[in-house]
Protein backbone atom coordinates (compact mmCIF):
# COMPACT_ATOMS: atom_id res chain seq x y z
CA UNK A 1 19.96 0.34 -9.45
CA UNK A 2 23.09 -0.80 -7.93
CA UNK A 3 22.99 -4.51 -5.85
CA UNK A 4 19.54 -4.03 -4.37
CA UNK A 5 18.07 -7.25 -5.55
CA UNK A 6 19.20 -9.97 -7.74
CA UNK A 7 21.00 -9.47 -11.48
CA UNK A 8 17.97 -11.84 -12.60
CA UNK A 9 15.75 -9.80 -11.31
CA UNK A 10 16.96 -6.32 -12.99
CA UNK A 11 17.09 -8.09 -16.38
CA UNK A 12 13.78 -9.55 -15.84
CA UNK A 13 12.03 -6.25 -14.64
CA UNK A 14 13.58 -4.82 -18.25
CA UNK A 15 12.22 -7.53 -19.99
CA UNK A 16 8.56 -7.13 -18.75
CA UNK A 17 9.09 -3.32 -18.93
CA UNK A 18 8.65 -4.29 -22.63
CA UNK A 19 6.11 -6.97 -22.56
CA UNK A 20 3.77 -6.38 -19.93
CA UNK A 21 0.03 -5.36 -20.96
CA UNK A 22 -2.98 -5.32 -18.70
CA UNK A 23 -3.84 -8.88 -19.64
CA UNK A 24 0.04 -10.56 -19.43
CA UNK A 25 0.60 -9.38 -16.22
CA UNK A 26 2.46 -12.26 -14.43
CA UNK A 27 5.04 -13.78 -17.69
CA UNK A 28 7.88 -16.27 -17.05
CA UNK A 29 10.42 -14.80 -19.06
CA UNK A 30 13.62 -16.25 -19.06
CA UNK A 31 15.91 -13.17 -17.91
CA UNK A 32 18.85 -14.16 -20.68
CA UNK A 33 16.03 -13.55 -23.11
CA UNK A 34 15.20 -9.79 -22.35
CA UNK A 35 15.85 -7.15 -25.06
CA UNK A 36 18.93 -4.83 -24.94
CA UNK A 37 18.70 -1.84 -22.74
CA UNK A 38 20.22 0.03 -25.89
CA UNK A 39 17.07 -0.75 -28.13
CA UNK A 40 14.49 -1.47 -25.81
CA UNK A 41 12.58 1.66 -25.36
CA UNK A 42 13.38 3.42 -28.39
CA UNK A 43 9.96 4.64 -29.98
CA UNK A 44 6.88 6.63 -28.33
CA UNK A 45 5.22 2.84 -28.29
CA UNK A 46 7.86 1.23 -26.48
CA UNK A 47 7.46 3.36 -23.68
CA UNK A 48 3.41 3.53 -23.61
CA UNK A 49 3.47 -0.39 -23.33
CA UNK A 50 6.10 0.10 -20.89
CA UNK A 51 3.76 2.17 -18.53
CA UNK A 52 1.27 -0.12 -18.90
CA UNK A 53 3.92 -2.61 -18.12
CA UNK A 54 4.29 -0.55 -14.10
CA UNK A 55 1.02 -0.69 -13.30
CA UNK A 56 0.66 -4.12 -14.07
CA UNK A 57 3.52 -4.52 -11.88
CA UNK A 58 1.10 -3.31 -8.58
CA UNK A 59 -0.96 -6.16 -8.93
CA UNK A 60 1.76 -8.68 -7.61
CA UNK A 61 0.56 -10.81 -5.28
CA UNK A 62 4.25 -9.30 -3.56
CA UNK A 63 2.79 -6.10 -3.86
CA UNK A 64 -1.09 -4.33 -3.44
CA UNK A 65 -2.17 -7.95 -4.99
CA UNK A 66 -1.72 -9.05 -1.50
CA UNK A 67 0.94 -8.32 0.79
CA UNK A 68 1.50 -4.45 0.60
CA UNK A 69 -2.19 -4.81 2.11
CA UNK A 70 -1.90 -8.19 4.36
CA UNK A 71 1.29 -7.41 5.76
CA UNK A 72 0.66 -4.02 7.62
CA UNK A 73 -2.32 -5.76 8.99
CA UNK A 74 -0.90 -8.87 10.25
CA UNK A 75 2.10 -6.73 11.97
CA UNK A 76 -0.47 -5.14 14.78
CA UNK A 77 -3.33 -8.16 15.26
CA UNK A 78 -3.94 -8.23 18.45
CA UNK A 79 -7.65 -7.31 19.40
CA UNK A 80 -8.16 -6.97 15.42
CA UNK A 81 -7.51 -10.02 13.56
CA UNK A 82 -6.07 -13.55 13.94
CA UNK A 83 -4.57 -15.71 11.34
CA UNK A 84 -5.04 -18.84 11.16
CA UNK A 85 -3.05 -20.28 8.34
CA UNK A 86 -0.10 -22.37 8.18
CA UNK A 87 2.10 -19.89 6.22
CA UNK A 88 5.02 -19.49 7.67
CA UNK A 89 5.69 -15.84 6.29
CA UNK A 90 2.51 -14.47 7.41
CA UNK A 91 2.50 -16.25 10.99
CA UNK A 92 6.11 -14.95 12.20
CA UNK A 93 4.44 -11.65 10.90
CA UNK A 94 1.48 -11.83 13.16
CA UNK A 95 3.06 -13.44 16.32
CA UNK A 96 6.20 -11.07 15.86
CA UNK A 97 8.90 -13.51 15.37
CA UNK A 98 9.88 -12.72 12.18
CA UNK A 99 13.97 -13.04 11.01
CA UNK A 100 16.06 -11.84 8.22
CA UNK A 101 15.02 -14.70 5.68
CA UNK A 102 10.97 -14.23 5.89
CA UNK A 103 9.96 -14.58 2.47
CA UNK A 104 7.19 -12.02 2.19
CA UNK A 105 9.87 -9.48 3.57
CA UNK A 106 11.79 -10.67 0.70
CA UNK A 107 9.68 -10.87 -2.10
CA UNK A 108 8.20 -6.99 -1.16
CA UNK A 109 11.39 -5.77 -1.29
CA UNK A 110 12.58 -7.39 -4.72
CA UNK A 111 9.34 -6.67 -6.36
CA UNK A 112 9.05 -3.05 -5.29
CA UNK A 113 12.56 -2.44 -6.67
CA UNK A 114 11.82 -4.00 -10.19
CA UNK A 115 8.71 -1.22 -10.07
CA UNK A 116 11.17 1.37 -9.17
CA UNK A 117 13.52 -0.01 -11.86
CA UNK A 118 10.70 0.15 -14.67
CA UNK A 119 9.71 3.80 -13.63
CA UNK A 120 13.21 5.01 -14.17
CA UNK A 121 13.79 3.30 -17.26
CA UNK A 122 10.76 5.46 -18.31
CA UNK A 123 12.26 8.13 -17.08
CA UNK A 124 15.14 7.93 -18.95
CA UNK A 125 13.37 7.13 -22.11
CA UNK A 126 11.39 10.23 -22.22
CA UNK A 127 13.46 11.83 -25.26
CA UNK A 128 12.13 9.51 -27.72
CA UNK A 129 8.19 10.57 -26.98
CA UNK A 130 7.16 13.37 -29.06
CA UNK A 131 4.30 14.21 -28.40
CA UNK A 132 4.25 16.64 -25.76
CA UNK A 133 0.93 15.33 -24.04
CA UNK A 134 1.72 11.56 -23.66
CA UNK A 135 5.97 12.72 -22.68
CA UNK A 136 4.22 14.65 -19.57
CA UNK A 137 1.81 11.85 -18.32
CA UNK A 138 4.56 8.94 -19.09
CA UNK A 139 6.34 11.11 -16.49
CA UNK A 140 4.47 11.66 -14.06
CA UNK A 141 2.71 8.12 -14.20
CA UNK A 142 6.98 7.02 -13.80
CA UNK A 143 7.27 9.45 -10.70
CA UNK A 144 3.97 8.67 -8.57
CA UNK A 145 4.81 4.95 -8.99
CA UNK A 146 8.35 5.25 -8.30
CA UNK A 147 7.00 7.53 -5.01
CA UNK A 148 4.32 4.99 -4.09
CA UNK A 149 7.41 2.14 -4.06
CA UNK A 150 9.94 4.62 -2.35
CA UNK A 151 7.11 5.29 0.30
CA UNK A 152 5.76 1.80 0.94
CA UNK A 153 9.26 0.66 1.74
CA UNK A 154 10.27 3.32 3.94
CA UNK A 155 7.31 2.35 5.84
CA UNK A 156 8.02 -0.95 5.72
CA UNK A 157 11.64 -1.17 6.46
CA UNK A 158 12.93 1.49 8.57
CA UNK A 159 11.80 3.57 11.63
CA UNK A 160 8.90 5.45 11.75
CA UNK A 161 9.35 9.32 10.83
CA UNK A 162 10.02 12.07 13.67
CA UNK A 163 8.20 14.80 13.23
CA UNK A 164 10.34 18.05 14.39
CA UNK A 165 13.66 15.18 14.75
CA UNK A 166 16.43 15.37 12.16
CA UNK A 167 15.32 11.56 10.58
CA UNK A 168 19.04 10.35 9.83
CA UNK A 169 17.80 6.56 10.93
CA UNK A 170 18.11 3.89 7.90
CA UNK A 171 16.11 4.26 5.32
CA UNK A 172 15.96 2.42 1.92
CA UNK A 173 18.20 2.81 -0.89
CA UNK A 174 17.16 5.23 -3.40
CA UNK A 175 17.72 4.13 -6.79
CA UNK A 176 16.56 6.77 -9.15
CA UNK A 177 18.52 5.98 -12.01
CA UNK A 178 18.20 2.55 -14.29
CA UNK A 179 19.97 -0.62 -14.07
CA UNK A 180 20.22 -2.18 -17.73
CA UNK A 181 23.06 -4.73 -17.29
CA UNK A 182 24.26 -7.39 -14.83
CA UNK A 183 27.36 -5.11 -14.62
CA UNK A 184 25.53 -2.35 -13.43
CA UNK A 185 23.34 -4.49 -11.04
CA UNK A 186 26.43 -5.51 -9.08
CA UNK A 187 27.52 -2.06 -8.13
CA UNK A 188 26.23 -1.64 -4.38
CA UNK A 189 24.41 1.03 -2.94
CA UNK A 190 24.10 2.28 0.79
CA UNK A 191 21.06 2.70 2.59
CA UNK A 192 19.64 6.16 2.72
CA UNK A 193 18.27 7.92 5.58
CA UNK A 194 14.64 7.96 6.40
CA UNK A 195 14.61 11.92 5.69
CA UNK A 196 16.58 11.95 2.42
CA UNK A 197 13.73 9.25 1.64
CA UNK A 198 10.36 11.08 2.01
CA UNK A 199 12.27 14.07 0.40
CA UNK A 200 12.48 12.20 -2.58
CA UNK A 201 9.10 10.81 -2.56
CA UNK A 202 7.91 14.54 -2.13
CA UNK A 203 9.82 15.69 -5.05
CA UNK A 204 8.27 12.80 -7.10
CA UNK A 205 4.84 13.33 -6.16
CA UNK A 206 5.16 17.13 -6.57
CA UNK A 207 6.22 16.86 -10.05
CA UNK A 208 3.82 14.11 -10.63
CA UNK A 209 1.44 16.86 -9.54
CA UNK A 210 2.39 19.07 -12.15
CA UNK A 211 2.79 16.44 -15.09
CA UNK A 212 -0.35 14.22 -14.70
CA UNK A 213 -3.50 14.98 -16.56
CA UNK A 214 -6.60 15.47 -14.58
CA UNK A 215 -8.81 12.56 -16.12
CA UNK A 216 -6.62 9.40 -16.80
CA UNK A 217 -8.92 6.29 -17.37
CA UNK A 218 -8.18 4.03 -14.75
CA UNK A 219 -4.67 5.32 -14.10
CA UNK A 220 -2.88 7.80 -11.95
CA UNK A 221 -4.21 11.21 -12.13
CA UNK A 222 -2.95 14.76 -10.85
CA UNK A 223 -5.68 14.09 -8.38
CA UNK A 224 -4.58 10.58 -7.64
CA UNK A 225 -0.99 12.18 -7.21
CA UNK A 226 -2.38 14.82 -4.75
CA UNK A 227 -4.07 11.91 -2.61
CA UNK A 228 -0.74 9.95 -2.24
CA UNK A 229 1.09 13.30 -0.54
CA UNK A 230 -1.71 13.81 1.60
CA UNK A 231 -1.24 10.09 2.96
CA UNK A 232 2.83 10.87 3.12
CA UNK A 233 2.14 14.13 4.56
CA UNK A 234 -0.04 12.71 6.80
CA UNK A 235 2.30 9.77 7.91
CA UNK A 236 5.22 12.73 8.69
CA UNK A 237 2.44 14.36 10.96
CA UNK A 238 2.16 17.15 8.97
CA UNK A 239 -1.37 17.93 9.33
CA UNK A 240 -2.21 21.10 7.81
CA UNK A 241 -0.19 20.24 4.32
CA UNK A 242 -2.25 16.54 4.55
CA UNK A 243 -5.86 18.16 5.14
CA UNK A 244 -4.95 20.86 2.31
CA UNK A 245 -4.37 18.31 -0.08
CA UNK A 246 -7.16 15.94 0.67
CA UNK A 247 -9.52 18.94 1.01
CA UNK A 248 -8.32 19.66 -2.88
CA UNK A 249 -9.01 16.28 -3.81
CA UNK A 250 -12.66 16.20 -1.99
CA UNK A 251 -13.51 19.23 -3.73
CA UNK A 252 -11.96 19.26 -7.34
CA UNK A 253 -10.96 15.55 -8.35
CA UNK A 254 -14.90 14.93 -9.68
CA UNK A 255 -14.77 11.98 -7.38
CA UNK A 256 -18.01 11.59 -4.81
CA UNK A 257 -18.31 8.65 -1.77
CA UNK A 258 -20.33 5.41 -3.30
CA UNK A 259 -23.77 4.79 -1.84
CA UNK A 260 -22.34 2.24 -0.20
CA UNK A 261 -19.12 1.11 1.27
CA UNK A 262 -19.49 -2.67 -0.28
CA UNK A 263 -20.14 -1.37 -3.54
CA UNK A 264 -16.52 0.13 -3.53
CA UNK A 265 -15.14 -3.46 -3.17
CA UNK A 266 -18.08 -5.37 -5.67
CA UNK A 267 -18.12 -2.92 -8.40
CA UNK A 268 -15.40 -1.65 -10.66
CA UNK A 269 -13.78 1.72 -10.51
CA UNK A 270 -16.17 3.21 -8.58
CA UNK A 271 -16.92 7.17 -8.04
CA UNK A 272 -14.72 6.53 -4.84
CA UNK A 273 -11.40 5.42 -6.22
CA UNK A 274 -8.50 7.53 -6.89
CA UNK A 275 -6.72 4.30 -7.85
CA UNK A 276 -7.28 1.08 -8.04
CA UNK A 277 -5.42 -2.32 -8.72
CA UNK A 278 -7.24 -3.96 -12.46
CA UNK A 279 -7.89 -7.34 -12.39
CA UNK A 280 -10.32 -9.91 -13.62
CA UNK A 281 -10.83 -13.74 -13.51
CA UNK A 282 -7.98 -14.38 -15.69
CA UNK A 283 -5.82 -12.17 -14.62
CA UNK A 284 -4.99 -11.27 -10.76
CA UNK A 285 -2.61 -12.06 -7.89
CA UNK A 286 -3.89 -15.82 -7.15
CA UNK A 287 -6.16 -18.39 -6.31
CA UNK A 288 -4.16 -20.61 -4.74
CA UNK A 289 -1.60 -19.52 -2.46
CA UNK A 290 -1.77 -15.69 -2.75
CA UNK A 291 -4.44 -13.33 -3.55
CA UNK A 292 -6.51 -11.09 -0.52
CA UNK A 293 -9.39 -13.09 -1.46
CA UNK A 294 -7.66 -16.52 -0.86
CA UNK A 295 -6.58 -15.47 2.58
CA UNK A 296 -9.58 -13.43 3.70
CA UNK A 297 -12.20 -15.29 2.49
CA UNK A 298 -14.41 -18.17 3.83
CA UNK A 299 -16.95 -18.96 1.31
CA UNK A 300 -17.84 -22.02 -0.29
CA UNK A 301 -15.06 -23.38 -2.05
CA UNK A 302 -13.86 -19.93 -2.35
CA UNK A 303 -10.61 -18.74 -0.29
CA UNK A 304 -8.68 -20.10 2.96
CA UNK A 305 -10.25 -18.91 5.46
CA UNK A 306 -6.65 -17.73 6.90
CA UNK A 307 -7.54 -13.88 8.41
CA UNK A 308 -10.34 -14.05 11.09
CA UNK A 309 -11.77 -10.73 12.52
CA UNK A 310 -11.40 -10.94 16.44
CA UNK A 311 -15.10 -10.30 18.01
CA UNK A 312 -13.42 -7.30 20.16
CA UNK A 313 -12.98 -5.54 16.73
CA UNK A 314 -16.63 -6.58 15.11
CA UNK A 315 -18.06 -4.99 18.30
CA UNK A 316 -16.87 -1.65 17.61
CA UNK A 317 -19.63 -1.86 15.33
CA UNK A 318 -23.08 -0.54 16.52
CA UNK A 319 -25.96 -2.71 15.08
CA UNK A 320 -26.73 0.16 12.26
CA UNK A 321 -23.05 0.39 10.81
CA UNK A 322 -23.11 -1.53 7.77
CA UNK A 323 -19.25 -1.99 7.94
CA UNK A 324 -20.00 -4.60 10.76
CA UNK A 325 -23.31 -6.45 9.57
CA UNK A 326 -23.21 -8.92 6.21
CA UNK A 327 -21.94 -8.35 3.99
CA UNK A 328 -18.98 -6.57 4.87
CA UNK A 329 -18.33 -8.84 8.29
CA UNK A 330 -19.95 -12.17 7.73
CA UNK A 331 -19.64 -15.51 9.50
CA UNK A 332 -17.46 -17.55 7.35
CA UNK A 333 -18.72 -21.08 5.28
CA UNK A 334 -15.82 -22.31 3.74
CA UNK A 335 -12.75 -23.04 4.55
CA UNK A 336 -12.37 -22.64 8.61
CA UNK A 337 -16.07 -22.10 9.21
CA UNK A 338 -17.39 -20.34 11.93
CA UNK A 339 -14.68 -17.46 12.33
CA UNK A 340 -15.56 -14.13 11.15
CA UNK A 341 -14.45 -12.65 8.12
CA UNK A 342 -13.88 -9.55 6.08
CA UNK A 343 -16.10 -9.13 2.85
CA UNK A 344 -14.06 -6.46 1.21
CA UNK A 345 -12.29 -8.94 -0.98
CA UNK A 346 -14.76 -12.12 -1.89
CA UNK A 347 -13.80 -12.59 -5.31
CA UNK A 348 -10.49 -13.52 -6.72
CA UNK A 349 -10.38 -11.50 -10.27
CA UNK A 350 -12.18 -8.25 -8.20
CA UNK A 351 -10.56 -4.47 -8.44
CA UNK A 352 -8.63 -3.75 -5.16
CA UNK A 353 -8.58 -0.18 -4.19
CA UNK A 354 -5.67 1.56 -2.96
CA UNK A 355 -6.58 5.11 -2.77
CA UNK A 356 -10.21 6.25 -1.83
CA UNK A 357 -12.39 9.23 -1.33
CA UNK A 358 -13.40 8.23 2.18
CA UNK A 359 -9.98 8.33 3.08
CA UNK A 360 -9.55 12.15 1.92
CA UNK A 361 -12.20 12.59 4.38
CA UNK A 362 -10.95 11.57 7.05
CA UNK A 363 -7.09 13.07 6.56
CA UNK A 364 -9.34 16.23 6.25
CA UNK A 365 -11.34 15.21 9.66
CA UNK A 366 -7.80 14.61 11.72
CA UNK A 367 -6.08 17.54 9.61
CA UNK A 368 -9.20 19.71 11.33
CA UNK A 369 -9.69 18.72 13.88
CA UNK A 370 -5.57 18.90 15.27
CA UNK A 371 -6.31 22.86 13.61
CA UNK A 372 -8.70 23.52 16.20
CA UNK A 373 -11.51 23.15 13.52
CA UNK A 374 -14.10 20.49 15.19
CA UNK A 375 -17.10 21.25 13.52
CA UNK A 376 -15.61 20.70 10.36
CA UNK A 377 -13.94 17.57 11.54
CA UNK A 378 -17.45 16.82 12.54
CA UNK A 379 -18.83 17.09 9.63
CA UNK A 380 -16.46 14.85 7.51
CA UNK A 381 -16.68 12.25 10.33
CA UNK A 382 -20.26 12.07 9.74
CA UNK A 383 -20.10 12.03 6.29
CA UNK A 384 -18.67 8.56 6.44
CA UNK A 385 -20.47 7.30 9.14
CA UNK A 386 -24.02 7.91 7.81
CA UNK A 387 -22.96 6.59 4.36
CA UNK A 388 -23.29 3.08 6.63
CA UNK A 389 -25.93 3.66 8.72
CA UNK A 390 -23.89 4.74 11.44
CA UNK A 391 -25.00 7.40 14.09
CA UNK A 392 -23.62 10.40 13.56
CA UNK A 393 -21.25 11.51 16.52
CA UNK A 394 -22.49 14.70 18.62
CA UNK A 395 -19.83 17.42 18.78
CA UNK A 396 -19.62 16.32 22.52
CA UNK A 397 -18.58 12.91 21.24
CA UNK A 398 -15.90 14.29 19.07
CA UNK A 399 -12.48 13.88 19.62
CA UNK A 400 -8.98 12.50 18.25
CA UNK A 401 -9.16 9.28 19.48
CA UNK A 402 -12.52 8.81 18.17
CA UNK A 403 -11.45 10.74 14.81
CA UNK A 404 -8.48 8.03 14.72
CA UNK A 405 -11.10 4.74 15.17
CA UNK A 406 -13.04 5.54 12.63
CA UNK A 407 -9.98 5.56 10.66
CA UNK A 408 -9.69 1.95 11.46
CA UNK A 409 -13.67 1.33 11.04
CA UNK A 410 -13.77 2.24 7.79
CA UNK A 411 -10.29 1.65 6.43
CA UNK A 412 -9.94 -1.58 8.05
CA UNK A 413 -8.56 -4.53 6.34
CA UNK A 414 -7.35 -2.33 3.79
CA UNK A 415 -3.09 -2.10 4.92
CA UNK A 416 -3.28 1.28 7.01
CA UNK A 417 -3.18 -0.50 10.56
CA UNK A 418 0.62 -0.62 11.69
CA UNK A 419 1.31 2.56 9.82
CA UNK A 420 -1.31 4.35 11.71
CA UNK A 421 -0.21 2.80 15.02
CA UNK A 422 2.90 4.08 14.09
CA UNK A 423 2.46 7.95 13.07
CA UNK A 424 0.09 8.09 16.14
CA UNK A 425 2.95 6.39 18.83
CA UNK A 426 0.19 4.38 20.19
CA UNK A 427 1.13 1.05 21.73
CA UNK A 428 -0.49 -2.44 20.88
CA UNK A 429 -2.73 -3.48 22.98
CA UNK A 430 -3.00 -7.63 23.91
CA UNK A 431 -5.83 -8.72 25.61
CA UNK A 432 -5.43 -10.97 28.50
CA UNK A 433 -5.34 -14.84 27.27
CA UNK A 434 -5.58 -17.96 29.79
CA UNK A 435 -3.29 -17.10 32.87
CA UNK A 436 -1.93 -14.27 31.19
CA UNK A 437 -2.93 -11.08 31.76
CA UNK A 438 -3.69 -8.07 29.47
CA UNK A 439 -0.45 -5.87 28.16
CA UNK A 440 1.30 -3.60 25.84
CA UNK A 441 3.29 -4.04 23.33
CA UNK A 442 5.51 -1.13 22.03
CA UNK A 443 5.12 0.19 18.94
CA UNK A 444 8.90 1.72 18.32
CA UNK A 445 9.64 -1.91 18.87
CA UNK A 446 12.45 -3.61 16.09
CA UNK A 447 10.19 -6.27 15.25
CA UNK A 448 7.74 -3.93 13.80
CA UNK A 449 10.07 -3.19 11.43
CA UNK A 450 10.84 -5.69 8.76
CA UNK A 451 14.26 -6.98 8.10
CA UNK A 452 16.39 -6.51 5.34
CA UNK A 453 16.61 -9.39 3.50
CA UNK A 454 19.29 -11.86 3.82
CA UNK A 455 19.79 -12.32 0.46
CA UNK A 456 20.22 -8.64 0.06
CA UNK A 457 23.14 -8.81 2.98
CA UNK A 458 24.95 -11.13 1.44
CA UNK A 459 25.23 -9.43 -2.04
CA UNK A 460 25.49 -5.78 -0.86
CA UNK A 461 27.80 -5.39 1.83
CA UNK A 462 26.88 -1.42 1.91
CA UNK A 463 23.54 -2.67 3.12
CA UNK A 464 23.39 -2.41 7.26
CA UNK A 465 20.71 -4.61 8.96
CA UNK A 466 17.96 -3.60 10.95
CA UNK A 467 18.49 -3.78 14.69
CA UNK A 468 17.10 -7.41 16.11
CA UNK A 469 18.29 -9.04 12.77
């Protein structure tokens, strides 16, 4: 995987390859200690426990645990949220003054390339699984997760796709083939470009398409695989490939909307989730100091109170719309009382979602509705709405920019915001404080983009910055 991230941290994603299960998610393995690449995965076993061993990966607290979601938030606040902690990570995030050594920029980075480093020793393992079945899903489970990684940091750490433009800015390095020794970890790799990026997460999730079974427990499905390139093809602006997929997905996966929104967050693997993070009260991203209930929540004893909801946002509410009343937006108890507060993550060892029927709906709304199609974009619209108690929107009523909030009604809080800002060019708006009046703040700004990590400079020379850093 070349000099991406640490040698300690190549030998230690091998090791938990190995010795990861759903319930020892989060070992302290010494890295000296990890078993040689040359025996490691050598039986059909091996490599199931190594899958398991990816997944269980996700639910880092560097990762959908918490800051894959927190982080896209937190980059476009204003007139949405506020935080209120004293983290320094997360506040240079929200009052954009982040630099090169913020540690959630770091620790996203690192962690996402020990995922990617786990799917392709999977990959690469493949020969020893005979039976045919179990060699096709370890494959395509190793090629949506390696595509989810590829996809979250492109997003994260390089310039927004053009649609129609050529894409040669910076992207990430794409390491698609296993690091297995210190010697191999210090051989340094080159940033690719943005395009050569997304290619490869296309490729992935088109043969994860192929390879995945239909009905997979709680893992990644062909369906699941399908709903990931509809949010990538979505993200490029390509609208009619996006709504084509989702539209497959609404229709085929077997999936249907929950009765209610807040039983998608309080109950487990819901009819609504394509995929979703496992945890329980032993096992999940924190309690303490990381975890989206610790920083959302206000309850009791229960969280830090850290993420307010702004009363600008909450008002975009109408009385009727669940999503704004208790308890989905409730007036927090606990720590920081008084402050508004999400109620999609209230527990610490709950399920977080990641991909969700609703959100098929409304790629297929937007996809629509750009066709020229707006009473079918209509019709999926409403869909969500009156699932809350929302009014259903008139055909008069309907158009993108309303399509586009209720993208951020229903999927708030749940890491789309600064990649929707993004993929729609739409500025941020700040609201006028004290003597200073109301503004804009760009979107194609540098700051939105997070840094390259220092530590990643200074061991990989054929790693170039991003501007501002």
């Amino acid at each position: 995987m070349k000099s991406i991230f640490s040698r300690s941290a190549y030998l230690l994603a091998l090791g938990l390859s190995l010795s990861l299960t759903a319930c020892d998610k989060q070992l302290d393995i010494d890295p000296f200690q990890s078993v040689d690449a040359s025996t490691a995965l050598d039986s059909e076993t091996k490599v199931g426990s190594a899958v398991v061993g990816m997944y269980a990966r996700l639910d880092s607290p560097n990762l959908y645990g918490t800051d894959l979601i927190l982080v896209p938030e937190l980059l476009a606040p204003d007139n949405y949220i506020g935080f209120q902690g004293t983290f320094t990570n997360y506040r240079q995030l929200a009052l954009r003054t982040t630099n090169a050594q913020n540690s959630s920029a770091e620790a996203i980075w690192r962690t996402a390339y020990q995922a990617i480093n786990q799917a392709n020793l999977v990959l690469e393992a493949l020969p020893v699984v005979s039976t045919a079945s179990l060699k096709s899903q370890y494959e395509g489970e190793a090629r949506f997760i390696r595509a989810d990684m590829f996809f979250e940091l492109v997003r994260l750490y390089a310039k927004q796709y053009e649609a129609g433009g050529a894409n040669t800015q910076l992207g990430v390095p794409l390491s698609l083939t296993p690091v297995r020794s210190v010697q191999e970890a210090s051989t340094t790799q080159a940033r690719n470009t943005v395009a050569e990026v997304y290619n490869q997460v296309i490729t992935d999730l088109t043969e994860a398409i192929k390879l995945l079974p239909n009905s997979n427990g709680t893992r990644a499905t062909s369906y699941t695989a399908k709903a990931l390139l509809a949010r990538v093809y979505l993200q490029q602006s390509r609208f009619a490939e996006a709504g084509a997929l989702a539209d497959d997905v609404i229709k085929n996966s077997g999936k249907s909307l929950s009765p209610t929104l807040q039983s998608v967050f309080t109950n487990r693997n819901s009819s609504e989730t394509l995929l979703e993070i496992q945890q329980n009260d032993q096992n999940n991203a924190g309690t303490s100091n990381s975890g989206l209930a610790t920083l959302f929540a206000s309850i009791g004893q229960l969280g830090r109170g850290d993420v307010r909801v702004l009363p600008a946002f909450a008002n975009l509410y109408e009385a009727t719309d669940a999503r704004g009343t208790a308890q989905l937006l409730y007036v927090g108890t606990g720590a920081r009382p008084g402050s508004l507060r999400t109620g999609k993550y209230t527990t610490y060892g709950q399920n977080i979602p990641v991909i969700r029927l609703a959100e098929m709906y409304l790629i297929r709304a937007e996809a629509s509705f750009r066709a020229g199609n707006a009473a079918a974009a209509l019709a999926d619209i409403n869909r969500i709405r009156t699932r809350s108690g929302a009014t259903p929107l008139t055909a008069a009523q309907l158009t993108l920019a309303t399509i586009l909030r209720e993208r951020q009604l229903e999927l708030a809080f749940e890491g789309f915001r600064i990649h929707d800002l993004k993929r729609t060019n739409t500025d941020i708006f700040i609201p006028a404080s004290g003597t200073n009046p109301a503004t804009t703040f760009p979107i194609t700004s540098n700051i939105l983009v997070l840094p390259i990590p220092f530590r990643e400079i200074n061991v990989n020379t054929a790693l170039v910055q991003n501007p501002g850093y």
